[in-house]
C-alpha atoms as a PDB file:
ATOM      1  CA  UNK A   1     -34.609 -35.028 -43.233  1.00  0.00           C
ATOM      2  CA  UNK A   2     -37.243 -35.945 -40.234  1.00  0.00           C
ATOM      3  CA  UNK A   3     -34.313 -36.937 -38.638  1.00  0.00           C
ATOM      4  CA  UNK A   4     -32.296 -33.646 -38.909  1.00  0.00           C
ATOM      5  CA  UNK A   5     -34.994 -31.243 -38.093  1.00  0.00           C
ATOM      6  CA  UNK A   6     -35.813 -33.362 -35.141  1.00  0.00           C
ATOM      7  CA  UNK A   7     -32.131 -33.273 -33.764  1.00  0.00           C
ATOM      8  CA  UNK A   8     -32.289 -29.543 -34.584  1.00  0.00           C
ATOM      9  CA  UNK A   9     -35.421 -29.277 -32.606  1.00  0.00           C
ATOM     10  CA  UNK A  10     -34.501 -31.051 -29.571  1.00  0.00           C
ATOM     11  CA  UNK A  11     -32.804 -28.704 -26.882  1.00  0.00           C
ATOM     12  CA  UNK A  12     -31.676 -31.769 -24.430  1.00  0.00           C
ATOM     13  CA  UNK A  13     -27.858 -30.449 -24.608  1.00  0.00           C
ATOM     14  CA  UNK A  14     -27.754 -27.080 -24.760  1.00  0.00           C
ATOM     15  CA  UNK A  15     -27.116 -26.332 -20.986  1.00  0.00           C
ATOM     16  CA  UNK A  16     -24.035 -28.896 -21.617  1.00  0.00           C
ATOM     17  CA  UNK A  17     -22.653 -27.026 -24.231  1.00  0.00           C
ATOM     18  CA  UNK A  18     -22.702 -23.763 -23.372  1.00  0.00           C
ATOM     19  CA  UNK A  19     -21.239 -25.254 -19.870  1.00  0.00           C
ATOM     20  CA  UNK A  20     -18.388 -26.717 -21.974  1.00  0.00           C
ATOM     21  CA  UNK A  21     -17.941 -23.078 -23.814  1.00  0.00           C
ATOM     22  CA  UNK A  22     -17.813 -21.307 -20.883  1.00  0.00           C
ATOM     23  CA  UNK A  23     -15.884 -23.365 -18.333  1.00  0.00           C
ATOM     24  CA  UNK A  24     -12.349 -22.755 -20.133  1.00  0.00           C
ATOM     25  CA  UNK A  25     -12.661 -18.902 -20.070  1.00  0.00           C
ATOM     26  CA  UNK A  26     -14.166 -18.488 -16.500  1.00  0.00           C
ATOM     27  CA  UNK A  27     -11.085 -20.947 -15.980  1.00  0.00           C
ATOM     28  CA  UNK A  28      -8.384 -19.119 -18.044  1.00  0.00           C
ATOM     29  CA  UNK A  29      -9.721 -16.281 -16.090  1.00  0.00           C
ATOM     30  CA  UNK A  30      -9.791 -17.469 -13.044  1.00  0.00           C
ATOM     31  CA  UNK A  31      -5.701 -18.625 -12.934  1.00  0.00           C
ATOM     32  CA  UNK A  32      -5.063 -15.150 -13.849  1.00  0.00           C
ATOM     33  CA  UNK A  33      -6.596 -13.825 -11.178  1.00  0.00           C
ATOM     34  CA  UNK A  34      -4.502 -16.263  -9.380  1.00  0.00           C
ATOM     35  CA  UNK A  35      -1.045 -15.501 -10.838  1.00  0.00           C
ATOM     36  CA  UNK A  36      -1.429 -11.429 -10.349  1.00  0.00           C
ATOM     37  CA  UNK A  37      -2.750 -11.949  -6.576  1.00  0.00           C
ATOM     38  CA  UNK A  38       0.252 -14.496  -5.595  1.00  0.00           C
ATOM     39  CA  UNK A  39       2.675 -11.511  -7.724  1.00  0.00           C
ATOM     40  CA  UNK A  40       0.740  -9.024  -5.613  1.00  0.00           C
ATOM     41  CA  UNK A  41       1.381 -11.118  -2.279  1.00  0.00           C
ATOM     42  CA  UNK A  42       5.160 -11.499  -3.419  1.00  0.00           C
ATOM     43  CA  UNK A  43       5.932  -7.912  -3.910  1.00  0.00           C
ATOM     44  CA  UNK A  44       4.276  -7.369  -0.279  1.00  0.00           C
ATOM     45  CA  UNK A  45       6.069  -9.769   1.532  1.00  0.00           C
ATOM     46  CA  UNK A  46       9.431  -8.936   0.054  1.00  0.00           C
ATOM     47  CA  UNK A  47       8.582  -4.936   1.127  1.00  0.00           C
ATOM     48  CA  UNK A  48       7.868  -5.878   4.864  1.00  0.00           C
ATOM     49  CA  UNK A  49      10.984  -8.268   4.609  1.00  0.00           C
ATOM     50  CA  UNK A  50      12.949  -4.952   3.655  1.00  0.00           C
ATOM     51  CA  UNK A  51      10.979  -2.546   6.306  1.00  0.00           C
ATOM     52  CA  UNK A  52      11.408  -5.238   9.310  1.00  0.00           C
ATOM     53  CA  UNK A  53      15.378  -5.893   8.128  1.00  0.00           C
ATOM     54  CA  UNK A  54      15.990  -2.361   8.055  1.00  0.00           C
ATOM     55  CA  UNK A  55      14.118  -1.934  11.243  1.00  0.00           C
ATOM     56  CA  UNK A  56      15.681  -4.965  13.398  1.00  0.00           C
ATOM     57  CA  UNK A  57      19.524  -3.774  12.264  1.00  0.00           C
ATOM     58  CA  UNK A  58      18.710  -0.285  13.606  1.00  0.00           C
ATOM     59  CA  UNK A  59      18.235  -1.681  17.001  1.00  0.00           C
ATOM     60  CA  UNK A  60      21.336  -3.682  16.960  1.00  0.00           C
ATOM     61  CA  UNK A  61      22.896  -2.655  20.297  1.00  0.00           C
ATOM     62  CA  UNK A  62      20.278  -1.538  22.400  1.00  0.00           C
ATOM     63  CA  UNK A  63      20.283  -4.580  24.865  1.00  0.00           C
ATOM     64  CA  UNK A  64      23.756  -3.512  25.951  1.00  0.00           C
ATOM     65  CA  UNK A  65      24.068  -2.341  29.320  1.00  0.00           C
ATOM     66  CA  UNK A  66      27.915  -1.422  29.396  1.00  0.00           C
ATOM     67  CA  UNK A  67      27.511   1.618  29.481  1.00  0.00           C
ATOM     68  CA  UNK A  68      29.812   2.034  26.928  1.00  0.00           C
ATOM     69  CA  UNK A  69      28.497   2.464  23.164  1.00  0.00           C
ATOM     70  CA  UNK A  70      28.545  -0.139  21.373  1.00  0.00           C
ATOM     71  CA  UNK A  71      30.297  -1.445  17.978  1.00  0.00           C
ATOM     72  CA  UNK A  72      27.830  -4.102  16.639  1.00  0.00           C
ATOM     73  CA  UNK A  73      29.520  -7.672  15.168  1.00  0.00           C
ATOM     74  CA  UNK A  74      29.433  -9.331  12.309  1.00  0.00           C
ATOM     75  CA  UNK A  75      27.703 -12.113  13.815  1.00  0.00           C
ATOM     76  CA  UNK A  76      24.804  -8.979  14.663  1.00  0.00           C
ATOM     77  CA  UNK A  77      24.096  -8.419  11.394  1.00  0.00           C
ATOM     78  CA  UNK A  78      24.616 -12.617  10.623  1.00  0.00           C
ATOM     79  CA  UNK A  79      21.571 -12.956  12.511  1.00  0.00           C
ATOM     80  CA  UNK A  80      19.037 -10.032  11.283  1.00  0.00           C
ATOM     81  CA  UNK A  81      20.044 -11.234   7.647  1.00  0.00           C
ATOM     82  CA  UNK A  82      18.872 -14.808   8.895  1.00  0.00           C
ATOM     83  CA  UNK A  83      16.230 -13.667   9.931  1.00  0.00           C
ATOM     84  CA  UNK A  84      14.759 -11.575   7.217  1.00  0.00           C
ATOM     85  CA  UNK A  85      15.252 -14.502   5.222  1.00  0.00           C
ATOM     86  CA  UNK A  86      13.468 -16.774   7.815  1.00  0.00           C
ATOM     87  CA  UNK A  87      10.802 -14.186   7.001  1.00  0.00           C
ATOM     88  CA  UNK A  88      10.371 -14.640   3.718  1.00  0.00           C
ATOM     89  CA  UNK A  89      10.277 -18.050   3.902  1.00  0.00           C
ATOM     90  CA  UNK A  90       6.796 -18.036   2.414  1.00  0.00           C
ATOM     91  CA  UNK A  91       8.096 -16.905  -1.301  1.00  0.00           C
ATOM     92  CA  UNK A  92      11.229 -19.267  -0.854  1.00  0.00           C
ATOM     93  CA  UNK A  93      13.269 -15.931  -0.632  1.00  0.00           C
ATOM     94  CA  UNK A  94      16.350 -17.571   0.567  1.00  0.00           C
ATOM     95  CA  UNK A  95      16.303 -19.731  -2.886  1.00  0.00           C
ATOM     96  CA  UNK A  96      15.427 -17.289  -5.282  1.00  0.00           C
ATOM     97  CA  UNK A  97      16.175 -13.899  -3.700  1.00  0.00           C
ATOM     98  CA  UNK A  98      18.982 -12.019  -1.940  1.00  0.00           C
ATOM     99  CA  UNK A  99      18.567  -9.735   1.208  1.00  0.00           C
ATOM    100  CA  UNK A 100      21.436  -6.751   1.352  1.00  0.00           C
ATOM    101  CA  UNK A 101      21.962  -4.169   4.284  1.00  0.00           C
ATOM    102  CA  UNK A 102      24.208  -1.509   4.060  1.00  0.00           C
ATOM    103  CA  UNK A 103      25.233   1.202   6.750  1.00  0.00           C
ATOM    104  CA  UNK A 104      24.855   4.239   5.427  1.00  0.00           C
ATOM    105  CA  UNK A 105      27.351   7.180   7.426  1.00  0.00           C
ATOM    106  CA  UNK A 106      29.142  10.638   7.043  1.00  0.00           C
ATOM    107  CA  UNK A 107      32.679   9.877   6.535  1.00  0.00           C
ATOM    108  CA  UNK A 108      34.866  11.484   9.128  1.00  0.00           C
ATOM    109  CA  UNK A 109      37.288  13.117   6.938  1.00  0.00           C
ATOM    110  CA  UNK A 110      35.363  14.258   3.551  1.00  0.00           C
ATOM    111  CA  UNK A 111      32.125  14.667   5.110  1.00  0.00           C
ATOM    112  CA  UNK A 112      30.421  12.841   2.179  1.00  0.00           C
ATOM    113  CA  UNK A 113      27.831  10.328   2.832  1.00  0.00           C
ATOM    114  CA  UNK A 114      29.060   7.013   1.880  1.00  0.00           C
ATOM    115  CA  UNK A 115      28.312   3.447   2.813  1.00  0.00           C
ATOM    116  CA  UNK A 116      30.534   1.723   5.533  1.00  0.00           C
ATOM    117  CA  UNK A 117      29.555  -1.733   5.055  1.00  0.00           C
ATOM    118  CA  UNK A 118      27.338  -4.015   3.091  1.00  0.00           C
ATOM    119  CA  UNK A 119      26.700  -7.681   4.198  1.00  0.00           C
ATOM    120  CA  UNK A 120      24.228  -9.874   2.133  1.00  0.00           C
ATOM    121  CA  UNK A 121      22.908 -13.163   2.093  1.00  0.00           C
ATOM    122  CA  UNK A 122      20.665 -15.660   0.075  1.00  0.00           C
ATOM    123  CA  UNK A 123      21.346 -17.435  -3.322  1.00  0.00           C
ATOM    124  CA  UNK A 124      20.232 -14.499  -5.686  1.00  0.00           C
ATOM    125  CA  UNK A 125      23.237 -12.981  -7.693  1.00  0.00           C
ATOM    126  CA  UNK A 126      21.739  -9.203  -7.537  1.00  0.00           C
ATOM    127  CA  UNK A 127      24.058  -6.408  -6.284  1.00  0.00           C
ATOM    128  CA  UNK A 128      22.965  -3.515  -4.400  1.00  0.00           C
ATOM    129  CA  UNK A 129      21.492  -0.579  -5.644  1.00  0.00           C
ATOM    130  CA  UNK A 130      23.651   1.665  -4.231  1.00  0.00           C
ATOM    131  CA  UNK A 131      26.890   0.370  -5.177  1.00  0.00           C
ATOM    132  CA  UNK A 132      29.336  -1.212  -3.185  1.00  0.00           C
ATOM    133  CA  UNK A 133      31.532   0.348   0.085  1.00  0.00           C
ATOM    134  CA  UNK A 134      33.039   3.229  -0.529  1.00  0.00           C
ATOM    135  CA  UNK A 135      35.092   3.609   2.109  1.00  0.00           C
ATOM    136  CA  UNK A 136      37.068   6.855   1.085  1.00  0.00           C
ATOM    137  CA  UNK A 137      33.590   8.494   0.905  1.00  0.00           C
ATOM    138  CA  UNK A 138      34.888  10.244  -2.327  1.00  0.00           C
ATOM    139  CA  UNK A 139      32.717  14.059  -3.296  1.00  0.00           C
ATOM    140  CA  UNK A 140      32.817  12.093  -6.976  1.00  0.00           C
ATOM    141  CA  UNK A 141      31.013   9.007  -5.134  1.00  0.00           C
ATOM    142  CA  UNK A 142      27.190   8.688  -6.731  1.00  0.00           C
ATOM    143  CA  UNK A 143      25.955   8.618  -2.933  1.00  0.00           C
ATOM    144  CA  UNK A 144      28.011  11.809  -1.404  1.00  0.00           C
ATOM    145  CA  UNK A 145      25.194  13.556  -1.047  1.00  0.00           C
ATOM    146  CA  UNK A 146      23.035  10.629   0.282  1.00  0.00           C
ATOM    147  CA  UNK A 147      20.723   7.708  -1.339  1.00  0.00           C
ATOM    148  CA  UNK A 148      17.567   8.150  -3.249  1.00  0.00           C
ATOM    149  CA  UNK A 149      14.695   6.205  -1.990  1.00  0.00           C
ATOM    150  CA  UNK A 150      11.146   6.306  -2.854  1.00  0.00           C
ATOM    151  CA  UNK A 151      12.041   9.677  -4.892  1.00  0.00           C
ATOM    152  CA  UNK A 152      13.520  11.170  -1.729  1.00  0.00           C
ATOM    153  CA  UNK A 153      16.908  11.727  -0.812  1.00  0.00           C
ATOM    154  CA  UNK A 154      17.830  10.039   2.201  1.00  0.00           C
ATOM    155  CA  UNK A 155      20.964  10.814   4.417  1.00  0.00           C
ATOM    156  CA  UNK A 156      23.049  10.157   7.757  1.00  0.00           C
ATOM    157  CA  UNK A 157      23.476  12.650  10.210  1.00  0.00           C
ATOM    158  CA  UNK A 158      27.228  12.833  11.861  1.00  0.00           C
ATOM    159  CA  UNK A 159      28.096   9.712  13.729  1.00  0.00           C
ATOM    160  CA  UNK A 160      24.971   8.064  13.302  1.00  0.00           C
ATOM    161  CA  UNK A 161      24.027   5.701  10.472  1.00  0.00           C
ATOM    162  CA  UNK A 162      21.130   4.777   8.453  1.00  0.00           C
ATOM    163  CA  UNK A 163      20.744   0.956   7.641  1.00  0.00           C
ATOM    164  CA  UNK A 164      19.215   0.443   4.105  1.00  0.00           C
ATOM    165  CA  UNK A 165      17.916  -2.600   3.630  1.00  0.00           C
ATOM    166  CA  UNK A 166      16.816  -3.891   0.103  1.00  0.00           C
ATOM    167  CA  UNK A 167      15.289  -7.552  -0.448  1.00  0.00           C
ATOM    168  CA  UNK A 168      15.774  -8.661  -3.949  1.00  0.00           C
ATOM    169  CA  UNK A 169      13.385 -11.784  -5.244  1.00  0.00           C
ATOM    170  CA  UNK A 170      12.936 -13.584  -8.584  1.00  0.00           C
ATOM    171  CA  UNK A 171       9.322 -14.156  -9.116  1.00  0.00           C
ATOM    172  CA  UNK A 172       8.457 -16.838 -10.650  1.00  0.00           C
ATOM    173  CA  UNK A 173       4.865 -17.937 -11.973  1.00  0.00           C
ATOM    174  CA  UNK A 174       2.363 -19.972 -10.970  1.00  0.00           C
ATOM    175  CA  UNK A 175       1.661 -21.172 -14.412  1.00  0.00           C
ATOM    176  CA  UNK A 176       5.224 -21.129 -15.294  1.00  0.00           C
ATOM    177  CA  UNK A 177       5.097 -18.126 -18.377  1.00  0.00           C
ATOM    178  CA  UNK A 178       1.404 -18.571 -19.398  1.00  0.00           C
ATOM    179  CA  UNK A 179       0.707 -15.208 -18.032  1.00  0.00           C
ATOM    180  CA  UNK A 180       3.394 -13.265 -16.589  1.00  0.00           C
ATOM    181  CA  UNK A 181       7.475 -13.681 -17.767  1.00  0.00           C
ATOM    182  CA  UNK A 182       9.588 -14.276 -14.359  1.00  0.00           C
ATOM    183  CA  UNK A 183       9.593 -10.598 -12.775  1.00  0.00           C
ATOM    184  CA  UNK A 184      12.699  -9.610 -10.359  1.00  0.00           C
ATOM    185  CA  UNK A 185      10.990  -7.585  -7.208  1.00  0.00           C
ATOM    186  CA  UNK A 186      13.444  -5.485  -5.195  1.00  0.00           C
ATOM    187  CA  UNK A 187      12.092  -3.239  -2.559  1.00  0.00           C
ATOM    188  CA  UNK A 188      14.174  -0.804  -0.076  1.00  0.00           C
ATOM    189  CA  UNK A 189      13.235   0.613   3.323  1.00  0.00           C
ATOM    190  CA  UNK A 190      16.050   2.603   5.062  1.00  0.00           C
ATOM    191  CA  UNK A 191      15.801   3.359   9.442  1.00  0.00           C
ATOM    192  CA  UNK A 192      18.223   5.815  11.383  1.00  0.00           C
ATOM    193  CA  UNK A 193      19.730   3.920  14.136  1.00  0.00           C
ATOM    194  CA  UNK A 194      17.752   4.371  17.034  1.00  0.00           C
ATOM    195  CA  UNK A 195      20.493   4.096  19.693  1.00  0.00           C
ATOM    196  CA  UNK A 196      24.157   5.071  20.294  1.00  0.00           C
ATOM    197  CA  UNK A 197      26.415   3.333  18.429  1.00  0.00           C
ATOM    198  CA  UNK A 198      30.043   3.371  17.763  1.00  0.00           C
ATOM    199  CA  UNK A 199      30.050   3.722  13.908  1.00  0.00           C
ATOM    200  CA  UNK A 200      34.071   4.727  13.605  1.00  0.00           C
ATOM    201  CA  UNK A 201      35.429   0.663  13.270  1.00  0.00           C
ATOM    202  CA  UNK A 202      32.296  -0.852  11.357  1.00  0.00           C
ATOM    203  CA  UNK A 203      31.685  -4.105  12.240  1.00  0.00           C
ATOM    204  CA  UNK A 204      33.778  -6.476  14.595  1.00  0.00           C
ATOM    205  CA  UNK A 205      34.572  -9.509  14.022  1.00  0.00           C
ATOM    206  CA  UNK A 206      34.253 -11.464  10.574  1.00  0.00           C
ATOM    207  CA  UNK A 207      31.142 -13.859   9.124  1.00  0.00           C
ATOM    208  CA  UNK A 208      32.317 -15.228   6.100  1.00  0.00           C
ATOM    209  CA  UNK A 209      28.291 -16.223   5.686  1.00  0.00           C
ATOM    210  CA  UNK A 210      27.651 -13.000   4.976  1.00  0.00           C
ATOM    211  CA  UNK A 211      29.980 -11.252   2.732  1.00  0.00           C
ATOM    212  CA  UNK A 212      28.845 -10.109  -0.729  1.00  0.00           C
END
C-alpha cells in the first residue's frame, strides 16, 4: 500500500503524459490543415492555368505583320496547350488532369453561337463542359444562345471568337483518403480575341497531339 500511494503521489511523469496525449491530436490536426491548404493551392493553380490558357490563345496572331488577318494553326494552339500544362506542372496536371480550349463563334449561316473547334491535351479522360463541335451551329444546340460561365451567359460577337478554356485535374490527397476522397477540380475562364482573326476556316493545318 506505501508503495501505491507513493507512486500515486509522485508527479515525475505527468508533463510526459499529457505530451504523449496531446501530440497525436495537435498532429492529426495539423495534416489536416495540410491536406485542405495543398486542395486550396490545387484549385488555384488549376484556375490561373485556365485564365492564362484562355488568355495566351486569344492573342494567337497578333505577332503577324502580313497585313493580312490571320487564320491561326493547329500547331498555335499545340503550343498554348503545352504550355498551360507546363504551367501546371506543380500539381502534375499533365498526369492527372486535362486542359481543353474551345473557340467559341456565331455561325455564319444560323447565327447561333456554337463552338468551331475544341483541341485538348493531357492524360485525364474528362470531356468538355460544353459539349463537343457543333459545327452546324443548330437553334436546338444547348450553346445557341452562348455558354454559361460563372452564372453568366457568355457569347461571341460576329466574326470574332471567344476562347474558353477549362483545366480539368484529379486531386488526389496528401494522406491518400484519410481526410478528403480524390476530388476532380475543373475551372473555366473564357477571353474575346483581342485581334483580327480569320475565324471562317478554323484552324490550319492538323496536330494529331492535340485532338480530343
Amino acid at each position: 500500500m506505501k508503495l501505491l500511494q507513493s507512486l500515486f503521489s509522485r508527479q515525475d511523469g505527468v508533463s510526459t503524459i499529457e505530451f504523449a496525449l496531446v501530440v497525436p491530436v495537435f498532429m492529426i490536426l495539423g495534416m489536416y490543415g495540410a491536406e485542405i491548404a495543398w486542395l486550396n493551392a490545387a484549385s488555384m493553380e488549376a484556375s490561373q492555368v485556365a485564365l492564362a490558357l484562355a488568355d495566351n490563345a486569344s492573342r494567337l496572331g497578333q505577332t503577324d505583320n502580313s497585313g493580312v488577318t490571320p487564320t491561326i494553326t493547329s500547331n498555335d494552339v499545340h503550343s498554348v496547350l503545352t504550355g498551360a500544362l507546363e504551367e501546371g506542372s506543380n500539381i502534375d496536371l499533365a498526369e492527372n488532369g486535362r486542359v481543353i480550349l474551345s473557340s467559341l463563334e456565331v455561325h455564319p449561316l444560323t447565327g447561333k453561337q456554337y463552338v468551331h473547334w475544341q483541341k485538348c491535351m493531357g492524360k485525364g479522360r474528362q470531356t468538355s463542359a460544353h459539349g463537343k463541335p457543333d459545327l452546324t451551329g443548330s437553334a436546338l444546340s444547348s450553346i445557341a444562345s452562348g455558354i454559361s460561365l460563372g452564372g453568366r451567359k457568355i457569347t461571341s460577337s460576329s466574326k470574332g471568337a471567344v476562347m474558353v478554356a477549362e483545366v480539368w485535374y484529379e486531386y488526389k490527397g496528401l494522406f491518400g483518403t484519410m481526410f478528403v476522397k480524390p476530388i476532380t477540380i475543373h475551372e473555366q475562364a473564357a477571353i474575346i480575341v483581342r485581334d483580327d482573326r480569320n475565324v471562317g476556316p478554323g484552324l490550319s493545318g492538323t496536330n494529331d497531339k492535340i485532338e480530343c
